[in-house]
Protein backbone atom coordinates (compact mmCIF):
# COMPACT_ATOMS: atom_id res chain seq x y z
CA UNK A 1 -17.93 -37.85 8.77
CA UNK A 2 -21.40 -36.37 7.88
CA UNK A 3 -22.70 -33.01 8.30
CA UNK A 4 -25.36 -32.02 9.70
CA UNK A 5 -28.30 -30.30 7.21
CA UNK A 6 -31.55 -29.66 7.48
CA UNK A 7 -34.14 -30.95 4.60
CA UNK A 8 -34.87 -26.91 3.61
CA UNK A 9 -32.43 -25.83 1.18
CA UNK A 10 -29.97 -23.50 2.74
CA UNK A 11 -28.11 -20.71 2.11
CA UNK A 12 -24.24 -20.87 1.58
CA UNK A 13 -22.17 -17.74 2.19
CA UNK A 14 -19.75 -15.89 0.37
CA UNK A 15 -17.32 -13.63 1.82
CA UNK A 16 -16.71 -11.64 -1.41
CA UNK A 17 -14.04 -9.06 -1.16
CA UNK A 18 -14.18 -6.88 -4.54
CA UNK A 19 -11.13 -4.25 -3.82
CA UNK A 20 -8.67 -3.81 -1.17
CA UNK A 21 -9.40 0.26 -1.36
CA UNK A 22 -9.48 1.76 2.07
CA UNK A 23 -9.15 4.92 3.36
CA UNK A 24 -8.35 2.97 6.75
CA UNK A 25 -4.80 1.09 7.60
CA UNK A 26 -5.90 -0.72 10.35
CA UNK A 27 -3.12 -2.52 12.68
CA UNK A 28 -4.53 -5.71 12.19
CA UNK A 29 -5.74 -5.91 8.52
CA UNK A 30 -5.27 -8.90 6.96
CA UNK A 31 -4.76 -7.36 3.51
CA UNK A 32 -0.87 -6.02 4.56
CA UNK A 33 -0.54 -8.78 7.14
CA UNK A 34 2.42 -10.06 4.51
CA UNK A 35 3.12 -6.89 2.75
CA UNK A 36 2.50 -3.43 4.18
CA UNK A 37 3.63 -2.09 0.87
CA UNK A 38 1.24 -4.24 -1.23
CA UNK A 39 -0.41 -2.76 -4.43
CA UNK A 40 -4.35 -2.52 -3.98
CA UNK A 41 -5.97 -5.00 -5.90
CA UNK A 42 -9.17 -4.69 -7.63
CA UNK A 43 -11.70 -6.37 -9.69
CA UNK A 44 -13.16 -5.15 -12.74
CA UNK A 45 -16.73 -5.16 -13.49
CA UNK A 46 -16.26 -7.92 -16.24
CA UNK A 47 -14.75 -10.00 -13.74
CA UNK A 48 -17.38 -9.89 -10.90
CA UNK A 49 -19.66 -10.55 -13.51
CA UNK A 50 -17.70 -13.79 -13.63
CA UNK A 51 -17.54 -14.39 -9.97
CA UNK A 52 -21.32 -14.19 -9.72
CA UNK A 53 -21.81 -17.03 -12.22
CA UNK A 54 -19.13 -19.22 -10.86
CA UNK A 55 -20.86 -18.83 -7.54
CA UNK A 56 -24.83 -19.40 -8.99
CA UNK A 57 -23.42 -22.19 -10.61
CA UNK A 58 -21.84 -23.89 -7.09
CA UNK A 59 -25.08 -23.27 -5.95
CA UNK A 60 -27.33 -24.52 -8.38
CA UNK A 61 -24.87 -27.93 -8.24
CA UNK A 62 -25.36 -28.17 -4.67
CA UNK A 63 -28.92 -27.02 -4.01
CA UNK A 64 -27.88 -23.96 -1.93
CA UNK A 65 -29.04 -20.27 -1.79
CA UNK A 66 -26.77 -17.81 -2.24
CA UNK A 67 -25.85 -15.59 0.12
CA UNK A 68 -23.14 -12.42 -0.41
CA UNK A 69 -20.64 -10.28 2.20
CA UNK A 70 -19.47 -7.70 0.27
CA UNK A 71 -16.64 -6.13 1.09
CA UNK A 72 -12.87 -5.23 0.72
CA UNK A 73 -10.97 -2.83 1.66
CA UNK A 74 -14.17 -0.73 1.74
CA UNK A 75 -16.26 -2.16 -1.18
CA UNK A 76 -18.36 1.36 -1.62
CA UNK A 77 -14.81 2.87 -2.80
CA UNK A 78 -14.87 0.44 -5.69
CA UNK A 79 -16.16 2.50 -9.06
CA UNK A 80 -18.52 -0.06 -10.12
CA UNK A 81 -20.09 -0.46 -6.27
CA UNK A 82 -23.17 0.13 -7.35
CA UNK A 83 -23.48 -1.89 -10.44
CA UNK A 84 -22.51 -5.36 -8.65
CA UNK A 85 -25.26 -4.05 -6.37
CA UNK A 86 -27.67 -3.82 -9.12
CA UNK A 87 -26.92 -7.47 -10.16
CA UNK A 88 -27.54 -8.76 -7.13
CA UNK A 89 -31.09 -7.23 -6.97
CA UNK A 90 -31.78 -8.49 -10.51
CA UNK A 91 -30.72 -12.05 -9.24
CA UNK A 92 -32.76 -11.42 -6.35
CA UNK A 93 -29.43 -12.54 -3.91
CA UNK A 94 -29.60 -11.28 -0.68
CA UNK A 95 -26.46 -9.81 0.98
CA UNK A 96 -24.81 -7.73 3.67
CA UNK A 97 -21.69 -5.02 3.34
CA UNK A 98 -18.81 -4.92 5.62
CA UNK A 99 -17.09 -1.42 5.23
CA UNK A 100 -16.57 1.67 6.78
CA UNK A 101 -18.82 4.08 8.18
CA UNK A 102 -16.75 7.59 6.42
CA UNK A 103 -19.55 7.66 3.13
CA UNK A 104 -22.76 6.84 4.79
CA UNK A 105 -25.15 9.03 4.39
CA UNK A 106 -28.96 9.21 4.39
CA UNK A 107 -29.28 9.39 0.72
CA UNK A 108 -26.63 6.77 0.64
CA UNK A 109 -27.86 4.46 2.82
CA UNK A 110 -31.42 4.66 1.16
CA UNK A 111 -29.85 3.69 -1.89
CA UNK A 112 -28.17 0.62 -0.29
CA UNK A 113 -31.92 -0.52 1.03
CA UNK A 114 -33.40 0.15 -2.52
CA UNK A 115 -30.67 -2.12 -3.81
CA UNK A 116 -31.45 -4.47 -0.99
CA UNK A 117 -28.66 -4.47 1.40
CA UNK A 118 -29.89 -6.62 4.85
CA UNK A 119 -27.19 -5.80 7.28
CA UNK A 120 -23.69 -3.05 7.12
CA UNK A 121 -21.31 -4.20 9.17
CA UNK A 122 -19.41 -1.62 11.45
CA UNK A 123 -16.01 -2.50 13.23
CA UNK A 124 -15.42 -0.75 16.51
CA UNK A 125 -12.47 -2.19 18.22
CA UNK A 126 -11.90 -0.44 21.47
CA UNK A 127 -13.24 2.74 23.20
CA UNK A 128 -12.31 6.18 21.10
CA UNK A 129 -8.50 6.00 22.18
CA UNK A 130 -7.90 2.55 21.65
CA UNK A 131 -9.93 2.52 18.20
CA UNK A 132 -8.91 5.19 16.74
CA UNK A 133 -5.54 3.76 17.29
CA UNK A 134 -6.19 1.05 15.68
CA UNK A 135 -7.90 2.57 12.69
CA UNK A 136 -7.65 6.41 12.31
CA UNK A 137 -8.72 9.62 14.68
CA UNK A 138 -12.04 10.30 14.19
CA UNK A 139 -13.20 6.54 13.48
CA UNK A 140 -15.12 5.94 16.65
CA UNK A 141 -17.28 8.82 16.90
CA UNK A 142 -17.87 8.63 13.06
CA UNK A 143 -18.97 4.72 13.10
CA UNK A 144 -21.57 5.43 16.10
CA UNK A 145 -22.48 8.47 14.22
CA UNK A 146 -23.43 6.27 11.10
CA UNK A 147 -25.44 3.43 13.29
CA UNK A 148 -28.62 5.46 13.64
CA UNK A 149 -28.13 6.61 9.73
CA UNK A 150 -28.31 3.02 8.68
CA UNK A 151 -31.54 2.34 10.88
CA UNK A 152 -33.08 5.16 9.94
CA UNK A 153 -33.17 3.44 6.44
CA UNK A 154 -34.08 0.37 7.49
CA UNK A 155 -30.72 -1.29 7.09
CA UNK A 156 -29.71 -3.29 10.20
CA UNK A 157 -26.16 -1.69 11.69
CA UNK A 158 -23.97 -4.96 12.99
CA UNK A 159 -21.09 -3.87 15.39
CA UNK A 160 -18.15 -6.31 14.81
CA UNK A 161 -14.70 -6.32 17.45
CA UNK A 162 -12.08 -8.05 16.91
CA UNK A 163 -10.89 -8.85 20.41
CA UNK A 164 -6.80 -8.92 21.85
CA UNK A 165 -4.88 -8.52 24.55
CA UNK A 166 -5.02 -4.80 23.67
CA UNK A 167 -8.57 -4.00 24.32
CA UNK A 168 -9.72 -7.32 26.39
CA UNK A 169 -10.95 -5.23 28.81
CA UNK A 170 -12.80 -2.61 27.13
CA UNK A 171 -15.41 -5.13 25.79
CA UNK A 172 -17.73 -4.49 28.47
CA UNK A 173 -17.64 -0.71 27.73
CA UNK A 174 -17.80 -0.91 24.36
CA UNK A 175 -21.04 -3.53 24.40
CA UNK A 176 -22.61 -0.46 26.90
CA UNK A 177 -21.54 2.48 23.90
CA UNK A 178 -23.38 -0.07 21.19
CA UNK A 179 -26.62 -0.86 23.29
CA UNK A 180 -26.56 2.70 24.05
CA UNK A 181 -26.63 3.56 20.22
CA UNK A 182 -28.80 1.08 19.50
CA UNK A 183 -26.86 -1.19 17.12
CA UNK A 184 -29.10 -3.75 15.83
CA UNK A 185 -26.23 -6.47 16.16
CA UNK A 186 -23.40 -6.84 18.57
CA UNK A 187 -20.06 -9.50 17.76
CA UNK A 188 -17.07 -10.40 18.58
CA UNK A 189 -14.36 -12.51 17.15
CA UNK A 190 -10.91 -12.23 18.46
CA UNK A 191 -7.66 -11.24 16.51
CA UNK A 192 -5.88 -14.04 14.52
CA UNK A 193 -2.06 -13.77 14.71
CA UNK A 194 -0.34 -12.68 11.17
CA UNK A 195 3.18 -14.04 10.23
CA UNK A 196 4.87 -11.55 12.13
CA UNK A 197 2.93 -12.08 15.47
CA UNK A 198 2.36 -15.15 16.73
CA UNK A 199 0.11 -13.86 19.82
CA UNK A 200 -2.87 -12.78 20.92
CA UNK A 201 -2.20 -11.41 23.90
CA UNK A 202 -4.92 -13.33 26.09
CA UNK A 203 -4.41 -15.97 28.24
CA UNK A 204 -7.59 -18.94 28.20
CA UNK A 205 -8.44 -17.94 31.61
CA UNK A 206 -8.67 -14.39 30.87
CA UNK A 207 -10.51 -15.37 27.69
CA UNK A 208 -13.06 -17.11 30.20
CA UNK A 209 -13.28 -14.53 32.43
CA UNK A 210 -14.16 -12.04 29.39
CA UNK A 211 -16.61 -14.49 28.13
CA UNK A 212 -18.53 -14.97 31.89
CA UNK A 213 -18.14 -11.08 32.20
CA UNK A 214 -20.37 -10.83 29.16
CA UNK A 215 -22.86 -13.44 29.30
CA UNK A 216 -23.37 -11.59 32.85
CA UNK A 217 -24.03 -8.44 30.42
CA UNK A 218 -26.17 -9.93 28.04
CA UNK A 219 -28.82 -11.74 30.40
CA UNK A 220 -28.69 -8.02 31.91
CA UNK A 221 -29.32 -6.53 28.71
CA UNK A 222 -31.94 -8.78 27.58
CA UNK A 223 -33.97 -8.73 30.86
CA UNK A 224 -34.50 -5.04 30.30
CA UNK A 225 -35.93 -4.89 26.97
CA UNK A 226 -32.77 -4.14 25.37
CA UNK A 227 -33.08 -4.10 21.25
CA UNK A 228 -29.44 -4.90 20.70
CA UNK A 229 -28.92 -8.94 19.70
CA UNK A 230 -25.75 -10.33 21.39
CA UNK A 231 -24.45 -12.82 18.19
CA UNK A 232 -22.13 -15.07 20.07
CA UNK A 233 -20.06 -15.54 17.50
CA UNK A 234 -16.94 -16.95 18.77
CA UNK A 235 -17.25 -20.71 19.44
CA UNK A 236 -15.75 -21.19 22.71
CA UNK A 237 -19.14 -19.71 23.83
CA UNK A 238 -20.57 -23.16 23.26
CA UNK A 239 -17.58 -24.84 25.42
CA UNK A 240 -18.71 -21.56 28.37
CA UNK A 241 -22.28 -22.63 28.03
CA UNK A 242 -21.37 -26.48 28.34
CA UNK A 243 -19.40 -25.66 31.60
CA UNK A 244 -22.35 -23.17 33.00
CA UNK A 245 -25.60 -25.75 32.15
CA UNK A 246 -26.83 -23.80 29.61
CA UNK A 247 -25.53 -26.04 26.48
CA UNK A 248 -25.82 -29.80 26.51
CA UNK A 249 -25.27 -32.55 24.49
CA UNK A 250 -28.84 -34.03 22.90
CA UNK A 251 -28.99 -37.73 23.75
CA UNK A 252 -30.00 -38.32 20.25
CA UNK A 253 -26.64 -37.03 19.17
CA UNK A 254 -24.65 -39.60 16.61
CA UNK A 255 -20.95 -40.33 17.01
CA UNK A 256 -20.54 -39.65 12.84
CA UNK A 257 -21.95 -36.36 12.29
CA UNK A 258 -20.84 -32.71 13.06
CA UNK A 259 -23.98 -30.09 13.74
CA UNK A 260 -22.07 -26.77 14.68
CA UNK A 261 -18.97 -24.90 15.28
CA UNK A 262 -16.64 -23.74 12.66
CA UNK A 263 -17.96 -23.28 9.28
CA UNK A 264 -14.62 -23.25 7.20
CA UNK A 265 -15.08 -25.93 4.84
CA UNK A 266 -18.99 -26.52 5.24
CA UNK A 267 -20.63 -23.83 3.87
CA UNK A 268 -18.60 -20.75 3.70
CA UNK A 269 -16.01 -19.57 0.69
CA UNK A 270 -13.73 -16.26 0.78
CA UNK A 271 -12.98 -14.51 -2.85
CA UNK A 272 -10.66 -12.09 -2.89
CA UNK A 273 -9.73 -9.38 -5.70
CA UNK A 274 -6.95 -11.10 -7.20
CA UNK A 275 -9.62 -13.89 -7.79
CA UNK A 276 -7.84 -16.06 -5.01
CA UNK A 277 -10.74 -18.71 -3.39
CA UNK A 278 -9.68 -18.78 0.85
CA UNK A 279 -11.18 -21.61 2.20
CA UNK A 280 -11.41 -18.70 5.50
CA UNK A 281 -9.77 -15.09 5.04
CA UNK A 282 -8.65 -15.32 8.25
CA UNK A 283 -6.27 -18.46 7.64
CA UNK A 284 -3.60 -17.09 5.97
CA UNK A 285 -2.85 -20.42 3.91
CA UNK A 286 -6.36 -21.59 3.38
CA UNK A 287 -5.85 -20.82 -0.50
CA UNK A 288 -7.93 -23.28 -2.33
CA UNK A 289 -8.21 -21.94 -5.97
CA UNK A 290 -8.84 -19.46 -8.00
CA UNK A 291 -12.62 -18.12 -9.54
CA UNK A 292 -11.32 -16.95 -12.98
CA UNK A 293 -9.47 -20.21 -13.29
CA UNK A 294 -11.37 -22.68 -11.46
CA UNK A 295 -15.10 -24.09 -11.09
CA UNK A 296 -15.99 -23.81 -7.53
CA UNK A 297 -18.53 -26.42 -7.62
CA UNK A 298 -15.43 -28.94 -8.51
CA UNK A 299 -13.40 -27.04 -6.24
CA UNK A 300 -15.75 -27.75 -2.81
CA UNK A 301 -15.02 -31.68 -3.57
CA UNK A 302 -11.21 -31.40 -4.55
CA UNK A 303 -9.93 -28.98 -2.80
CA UNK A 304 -12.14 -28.59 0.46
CA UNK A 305 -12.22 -31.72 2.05
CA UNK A 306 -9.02 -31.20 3.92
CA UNK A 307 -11.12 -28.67 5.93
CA UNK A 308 -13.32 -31.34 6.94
CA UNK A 309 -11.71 -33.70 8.18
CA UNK A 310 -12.64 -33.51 11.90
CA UNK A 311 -10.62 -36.22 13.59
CA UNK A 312 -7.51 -34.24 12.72
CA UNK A 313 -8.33 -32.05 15.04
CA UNK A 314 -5.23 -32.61 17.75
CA UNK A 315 -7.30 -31.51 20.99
CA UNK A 316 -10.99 -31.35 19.74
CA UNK A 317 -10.86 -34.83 18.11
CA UNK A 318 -10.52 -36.39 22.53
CA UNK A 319 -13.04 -33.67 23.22
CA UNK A 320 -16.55 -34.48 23.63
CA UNK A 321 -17.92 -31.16 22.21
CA UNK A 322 -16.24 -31.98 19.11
CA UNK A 323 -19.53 -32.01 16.83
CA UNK A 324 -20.75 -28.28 18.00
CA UNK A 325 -17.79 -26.66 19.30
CA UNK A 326 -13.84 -26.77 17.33
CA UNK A 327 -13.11 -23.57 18.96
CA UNK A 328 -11.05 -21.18 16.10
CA UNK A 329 -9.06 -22.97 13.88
CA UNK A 330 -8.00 -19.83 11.97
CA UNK A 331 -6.56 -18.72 15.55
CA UNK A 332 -4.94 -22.01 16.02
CA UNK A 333 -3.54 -21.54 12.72
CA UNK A 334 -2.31 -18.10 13.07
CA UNK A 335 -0.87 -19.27 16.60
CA UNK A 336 0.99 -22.19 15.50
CA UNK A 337 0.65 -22.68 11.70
CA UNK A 338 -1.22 -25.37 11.90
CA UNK A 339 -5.35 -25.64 11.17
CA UNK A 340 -5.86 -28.68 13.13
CA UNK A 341 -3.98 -27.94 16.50
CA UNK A 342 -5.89 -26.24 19.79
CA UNK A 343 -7.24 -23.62 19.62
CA UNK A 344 -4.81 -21.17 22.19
CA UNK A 345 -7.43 -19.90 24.25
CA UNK A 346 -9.41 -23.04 25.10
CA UNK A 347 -9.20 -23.71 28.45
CA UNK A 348 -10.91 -27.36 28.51
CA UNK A 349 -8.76 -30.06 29.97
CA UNK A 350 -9.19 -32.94 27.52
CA UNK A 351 -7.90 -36.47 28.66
CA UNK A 352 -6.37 -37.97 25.79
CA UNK A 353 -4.60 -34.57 24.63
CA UNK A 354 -1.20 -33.38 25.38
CA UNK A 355 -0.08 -29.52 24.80
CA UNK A 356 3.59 -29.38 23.31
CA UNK A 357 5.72 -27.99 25.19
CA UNK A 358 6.52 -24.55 25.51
């Protein structure tokens, strides 16, 4: 099946985690998903030299731009931070940090622009109880706290949430807190079950609901001037905005080609400090290779293609959104183990598809 692309060259993103440092331990890390006793793993500066060549090189091979997320653990922790920072400025590679908000400061964030960070991505993942559960006291206020630091330095501040059953229904109050603070950027993506729990806590319909509750927020928000971009990130949004009129399918559309949803497998890569190549972080068995050991431009036609293969998709593949929607296979996956089944909180009745049973 093709993909998609436009004639411009584009850019191809890599998540690039360079320690798993933290002075968080949040509930649902990914990092201690397997192992809450795991030794922190690291690269050294010789070895992200290495990364960043492997990665030029996949790009040069496949006429992309590069594009980094740096981040860990909390990537500013790492001693040689601001080194792999400098290389990326001398490359002239544009890229974004996701990390904490506990060592931003003004002349830190300066810095950051000077080395030519876009975007710092934030997490808050409930109102000041709930997050601060979930990460450690003090988080919340601290993150808003850094939002108008990271503006003030010309650095766009993204707010990310990972949505569950445990804060579903402070997302409206939390998208009010961010708008109020005037984060550049507002997400959400929900929670992917680890090996130990196989649940989300959300039910489709009150996955829906949460999704018509915020569109309702976001016209709202837009109508009034509001600075704040809503990123739908989540691709279920496209299935919402089929059902409410505001998607539909282009006439022009062919049968053979995919033009949205998921990225895993068409231009996205995960490296993590042990050198590890994810094909997503957030699939827990998506490993694919490794970036001291393998070439990545070899590895995108070897080892890939099983993330492409779209007709495997159990409920999507009956589905006539199929080319722009896919839902989350990394939540399927977490769910049931298995990339290619439905997505558990897609609501769509799809003739041709049965559920198992329960």
């Amino acid at each position: 099946m093709s993909v998609n692309k436009n004639t411009a060259k584009q850019y191809f993103a890599f998540q690039w985690h360079i320690t798993d440092d933290c002075d968080q331990r949040c509930k649902h890390c990914y990092i201690f998903s397997e192992n809450n006793c795991k030794a922190l793993d690291s690269m050294s500066l010789e070895q992200m030299e290495d990364v960043l060549a492997n990665c030029e090189d996949f790009c040069k091979v496949y006429n992309r731009l590069p594009y980094f997320y740096i981040t860990g653990g909390d990537p500013i922790l790492h001693p040689d931070f601001w080194k792999l920072l400098g290389m990326l400025k001398s490359s002239g590679i544009p890229f974004t940090i996701l990390g904490n908000p506990f060592h931003l400061n003004d002349e830190t964030c300066q810095r950051l622009k000077e080395y030519g960070c876009q975007k710092y991505q934030l997490s808050i993942d409930g109102m000041r109880e709930t997050h601060d559960w979930f990460r450690k006291p003090g988080s919340f206020d601290t993150t808003l706290e850094k939002i108008s630091c990271l503006k003030k330095a010309g650095i766009r501040a993204v707010i990310m949430t990972t949505v569950s059953g445990t804060n579903i229904k402070e997302i409206p109050d939390i998208i009010d807190t961010v708008v109020a603070y005037k984060a550049d950027v507002f997400a959400f993506a929900r929670y992917c079950p680890a090996s130990s729990d196989k649940d989300t806590g959300m039910t489709p319909m009150e996955y829906r609901e949460l999704l018509a509750v915020c569109d309702k927020k976001f016209k709202e928000y837009k109508t009034a001037g509001c600075e704040t971009y809503f990123n739908k990130k989540d691709h279920l949004w496209t299935l919402y905005e089929y059902e409410t009129g505001k998607f539909k399918i282009p006439e022009n559309a062919r049968e053979d080609m995919i033009y949205g949803g998921c990225n895993c497998g068409n231009c996205h890569m995960t490296i993590l400090p042990t050198g590890d190549v994810y094909a997503c972080r957030r699939v827990q068995n998506s490993k694919v290779a490794n970036v001291f050991e393998d070439r990545l431009a070899d590895v995108w036609v070897c080892e890939m293609e099983k993330y492409r293969e779209y007709d495997k998709f159990k409920k999507c593949s009956h589905c006539e959104l199929k080319a722009w929607c896919r839902g989350c296979p990394a939540v399927a996956s977490g769910a049931n183990g298995d990339f290619y089944d439905a997505d558990p909180q897609c609501w769509k009745e799809v003739p041709g598809y049965e559920s198992s049973p329960a």
